[in-house]
C-alpha atoms as a PDB file:
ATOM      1  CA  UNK A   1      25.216  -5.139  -4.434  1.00  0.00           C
ATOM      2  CA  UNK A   2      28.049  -4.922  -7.187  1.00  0.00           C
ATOM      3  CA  UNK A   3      28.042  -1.488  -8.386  1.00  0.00           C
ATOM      4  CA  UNK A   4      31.016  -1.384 -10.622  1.00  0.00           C
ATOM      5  CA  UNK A   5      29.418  -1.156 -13.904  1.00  0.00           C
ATOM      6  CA  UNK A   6      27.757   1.766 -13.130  1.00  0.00           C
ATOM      7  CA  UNK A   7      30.878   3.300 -12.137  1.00  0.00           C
ATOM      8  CA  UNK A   8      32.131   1.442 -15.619  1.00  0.00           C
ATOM      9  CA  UNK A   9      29.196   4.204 -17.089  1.00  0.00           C
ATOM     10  CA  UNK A  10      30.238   7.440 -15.578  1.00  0.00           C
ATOM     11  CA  UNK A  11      28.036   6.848 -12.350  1.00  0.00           C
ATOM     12  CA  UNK A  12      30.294   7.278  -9.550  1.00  0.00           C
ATOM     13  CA  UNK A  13      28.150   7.958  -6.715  1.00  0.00           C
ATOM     14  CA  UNK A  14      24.815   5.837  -5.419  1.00  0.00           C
ATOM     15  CA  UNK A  15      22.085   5.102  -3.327  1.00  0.00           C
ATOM     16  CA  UNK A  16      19.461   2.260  -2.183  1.00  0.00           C
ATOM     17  CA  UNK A  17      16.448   4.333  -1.487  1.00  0.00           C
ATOM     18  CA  UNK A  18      15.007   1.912   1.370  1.00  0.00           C
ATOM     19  CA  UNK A  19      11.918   4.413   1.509  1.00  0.00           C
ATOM     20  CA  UNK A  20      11.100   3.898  -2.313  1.00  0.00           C
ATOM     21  CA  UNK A  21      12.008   0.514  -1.856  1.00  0.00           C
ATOM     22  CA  UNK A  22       9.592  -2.507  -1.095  1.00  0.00           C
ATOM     23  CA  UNK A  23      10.785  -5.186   1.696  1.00  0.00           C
ATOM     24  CA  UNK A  24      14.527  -4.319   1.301  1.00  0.00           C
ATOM     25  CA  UNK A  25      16.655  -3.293   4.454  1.00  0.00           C
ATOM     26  CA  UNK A  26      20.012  -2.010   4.355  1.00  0.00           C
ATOM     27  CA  UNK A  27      21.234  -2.558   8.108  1.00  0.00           C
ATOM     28  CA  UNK A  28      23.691   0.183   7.577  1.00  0.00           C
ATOM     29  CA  UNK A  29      21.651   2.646   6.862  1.00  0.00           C
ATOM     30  CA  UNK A  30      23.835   5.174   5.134  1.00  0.00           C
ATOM     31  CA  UNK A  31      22.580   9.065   5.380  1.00  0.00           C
ATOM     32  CA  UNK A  32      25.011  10.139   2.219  1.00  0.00           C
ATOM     33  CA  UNK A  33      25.441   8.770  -1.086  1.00  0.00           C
ATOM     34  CA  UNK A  34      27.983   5.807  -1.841  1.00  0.00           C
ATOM     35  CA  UNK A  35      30.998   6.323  -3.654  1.00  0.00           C
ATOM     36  CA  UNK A  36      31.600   3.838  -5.935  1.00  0.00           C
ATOM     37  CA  UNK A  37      35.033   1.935  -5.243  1.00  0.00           C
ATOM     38  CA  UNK A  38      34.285  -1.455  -6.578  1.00  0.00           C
ATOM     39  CA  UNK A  39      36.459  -2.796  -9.234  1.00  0.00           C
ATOM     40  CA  UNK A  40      37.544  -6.221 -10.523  1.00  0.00           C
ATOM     41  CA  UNK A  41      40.863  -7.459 -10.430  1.00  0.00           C
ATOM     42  CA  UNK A  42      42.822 -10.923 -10.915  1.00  0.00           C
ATOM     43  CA  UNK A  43      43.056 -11.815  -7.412  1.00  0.00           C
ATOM     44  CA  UNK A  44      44.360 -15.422  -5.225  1.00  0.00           C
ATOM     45  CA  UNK A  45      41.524 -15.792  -3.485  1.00  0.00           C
ATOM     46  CA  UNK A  46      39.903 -18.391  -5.408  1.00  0.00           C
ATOM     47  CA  UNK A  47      42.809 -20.815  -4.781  1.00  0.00           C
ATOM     48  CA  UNK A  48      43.843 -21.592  -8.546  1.00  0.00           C
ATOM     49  CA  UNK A  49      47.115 -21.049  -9.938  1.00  0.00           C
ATOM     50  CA  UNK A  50      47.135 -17.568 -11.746  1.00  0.00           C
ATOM     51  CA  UNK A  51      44.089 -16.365  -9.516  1.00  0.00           C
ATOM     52  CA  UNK A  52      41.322 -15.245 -10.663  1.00  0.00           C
ATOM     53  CA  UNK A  53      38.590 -12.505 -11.547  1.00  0.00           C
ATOM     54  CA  UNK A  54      37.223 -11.019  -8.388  1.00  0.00           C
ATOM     55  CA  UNK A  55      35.814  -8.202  -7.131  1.00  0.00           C
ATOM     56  CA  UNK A  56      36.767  -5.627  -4.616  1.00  0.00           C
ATOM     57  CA  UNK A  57      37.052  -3.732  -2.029  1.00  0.00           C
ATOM     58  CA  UNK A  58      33.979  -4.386   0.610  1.00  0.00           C
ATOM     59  CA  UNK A  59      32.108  -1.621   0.638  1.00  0.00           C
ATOM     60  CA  UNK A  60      30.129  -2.071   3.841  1.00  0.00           C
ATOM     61  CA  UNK A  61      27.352   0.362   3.739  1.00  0.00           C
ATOM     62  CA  UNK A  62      26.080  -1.648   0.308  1.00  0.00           C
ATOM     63  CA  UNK A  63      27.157  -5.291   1.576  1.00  0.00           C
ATOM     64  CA  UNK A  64      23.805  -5.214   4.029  1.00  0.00           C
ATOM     65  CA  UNK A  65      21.432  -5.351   1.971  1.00  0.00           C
ATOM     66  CA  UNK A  66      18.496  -7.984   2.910  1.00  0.00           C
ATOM     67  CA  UNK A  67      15.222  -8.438   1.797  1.00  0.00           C
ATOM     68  CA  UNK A  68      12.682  -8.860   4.447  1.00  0.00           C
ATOM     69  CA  UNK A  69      10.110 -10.917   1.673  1.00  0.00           C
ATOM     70  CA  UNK A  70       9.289 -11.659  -1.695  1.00  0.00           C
ATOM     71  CA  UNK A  71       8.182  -9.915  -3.740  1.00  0.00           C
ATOM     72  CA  UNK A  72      10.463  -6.927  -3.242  1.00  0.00           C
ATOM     73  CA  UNK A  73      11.735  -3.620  -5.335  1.00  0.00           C
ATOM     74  CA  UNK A  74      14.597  -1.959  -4.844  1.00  0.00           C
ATOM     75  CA  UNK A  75      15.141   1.432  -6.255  1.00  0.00           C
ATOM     76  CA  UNK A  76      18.430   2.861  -6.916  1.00  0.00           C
ATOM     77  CA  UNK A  77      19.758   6.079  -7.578  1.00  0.00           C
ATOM     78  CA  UNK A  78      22.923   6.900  -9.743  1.00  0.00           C
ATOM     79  CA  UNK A  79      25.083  10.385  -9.193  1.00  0.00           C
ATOM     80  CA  UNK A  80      28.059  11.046 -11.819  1.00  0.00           C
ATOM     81  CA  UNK A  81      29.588  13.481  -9.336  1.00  0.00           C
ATOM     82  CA  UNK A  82      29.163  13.488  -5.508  1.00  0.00           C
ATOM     83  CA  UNK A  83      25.593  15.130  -4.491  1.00  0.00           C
ATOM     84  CA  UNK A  84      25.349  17.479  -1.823  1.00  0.00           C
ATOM     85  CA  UNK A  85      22.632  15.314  -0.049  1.00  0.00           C
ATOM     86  CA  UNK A  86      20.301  12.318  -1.008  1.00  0.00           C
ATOM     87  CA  UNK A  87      17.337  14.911  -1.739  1.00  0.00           C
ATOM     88  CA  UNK A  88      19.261  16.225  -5.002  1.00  0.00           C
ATOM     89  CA  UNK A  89      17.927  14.892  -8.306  1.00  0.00           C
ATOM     90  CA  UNK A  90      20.395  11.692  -9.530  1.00  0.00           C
ATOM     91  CA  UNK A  91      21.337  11.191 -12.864  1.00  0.00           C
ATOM     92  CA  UNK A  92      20.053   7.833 -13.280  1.00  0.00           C
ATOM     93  CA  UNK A  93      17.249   5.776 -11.123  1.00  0.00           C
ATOM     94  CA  UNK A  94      16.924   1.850 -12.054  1.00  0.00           C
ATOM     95  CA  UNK A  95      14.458  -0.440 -10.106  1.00  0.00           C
ATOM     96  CA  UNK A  96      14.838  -4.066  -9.871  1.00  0.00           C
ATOM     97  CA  UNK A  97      11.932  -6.207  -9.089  1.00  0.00           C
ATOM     98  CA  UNK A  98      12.330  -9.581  -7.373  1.00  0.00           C
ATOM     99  CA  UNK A  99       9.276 -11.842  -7.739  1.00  0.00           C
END
């Protein structure tokens, strides 16, 4: 998942609800919300002279995600600032179907 346009919107904090979500597994698992860290930046890893756009850093508990069949929903929840847990309300919820 590449997050950085949420964090782009003010969203710095998120979550893949896998028990909202239909046939997507997140081996990682994370308890808390995400903190955002993603960002693009010129980079050398796509071997051209100059570089060019990529994005970074991993962000391992997001970089898991799998879906188990088709079709499949994922539901994800937006924070602006860090929640105390994943039961408090987010900002923002988006769902993305996969058919």
């Amino acid at each position: 998942m590449i997050a950085y346009n949420a964090r782009d919107l003010g969203f710095n904090y998120l979550h893949v609800s896998t028990s909202k979500s239909v046939n997507v597994v997140n081996s990682a698992n994370p308890k808390q919300p995400v903190g955002i860290i993603q960002m693009i930046h010129c980079g050398s890893s796509c071997g051209y002279s100059g570089g060019c756009n990529n994005m970074s850093p991993a962000m391992p508990d997001l970089d898991h995600l799998e879906f188990s069949s088709l079709p499949a929903r994922c539901v994800i929840y937006l924070w602006k600032n860090s929640p105390a847990n994943l039961q408090q309300k987010p900002d923002f919820m988006f769902i993305l179907d996969f058919i």
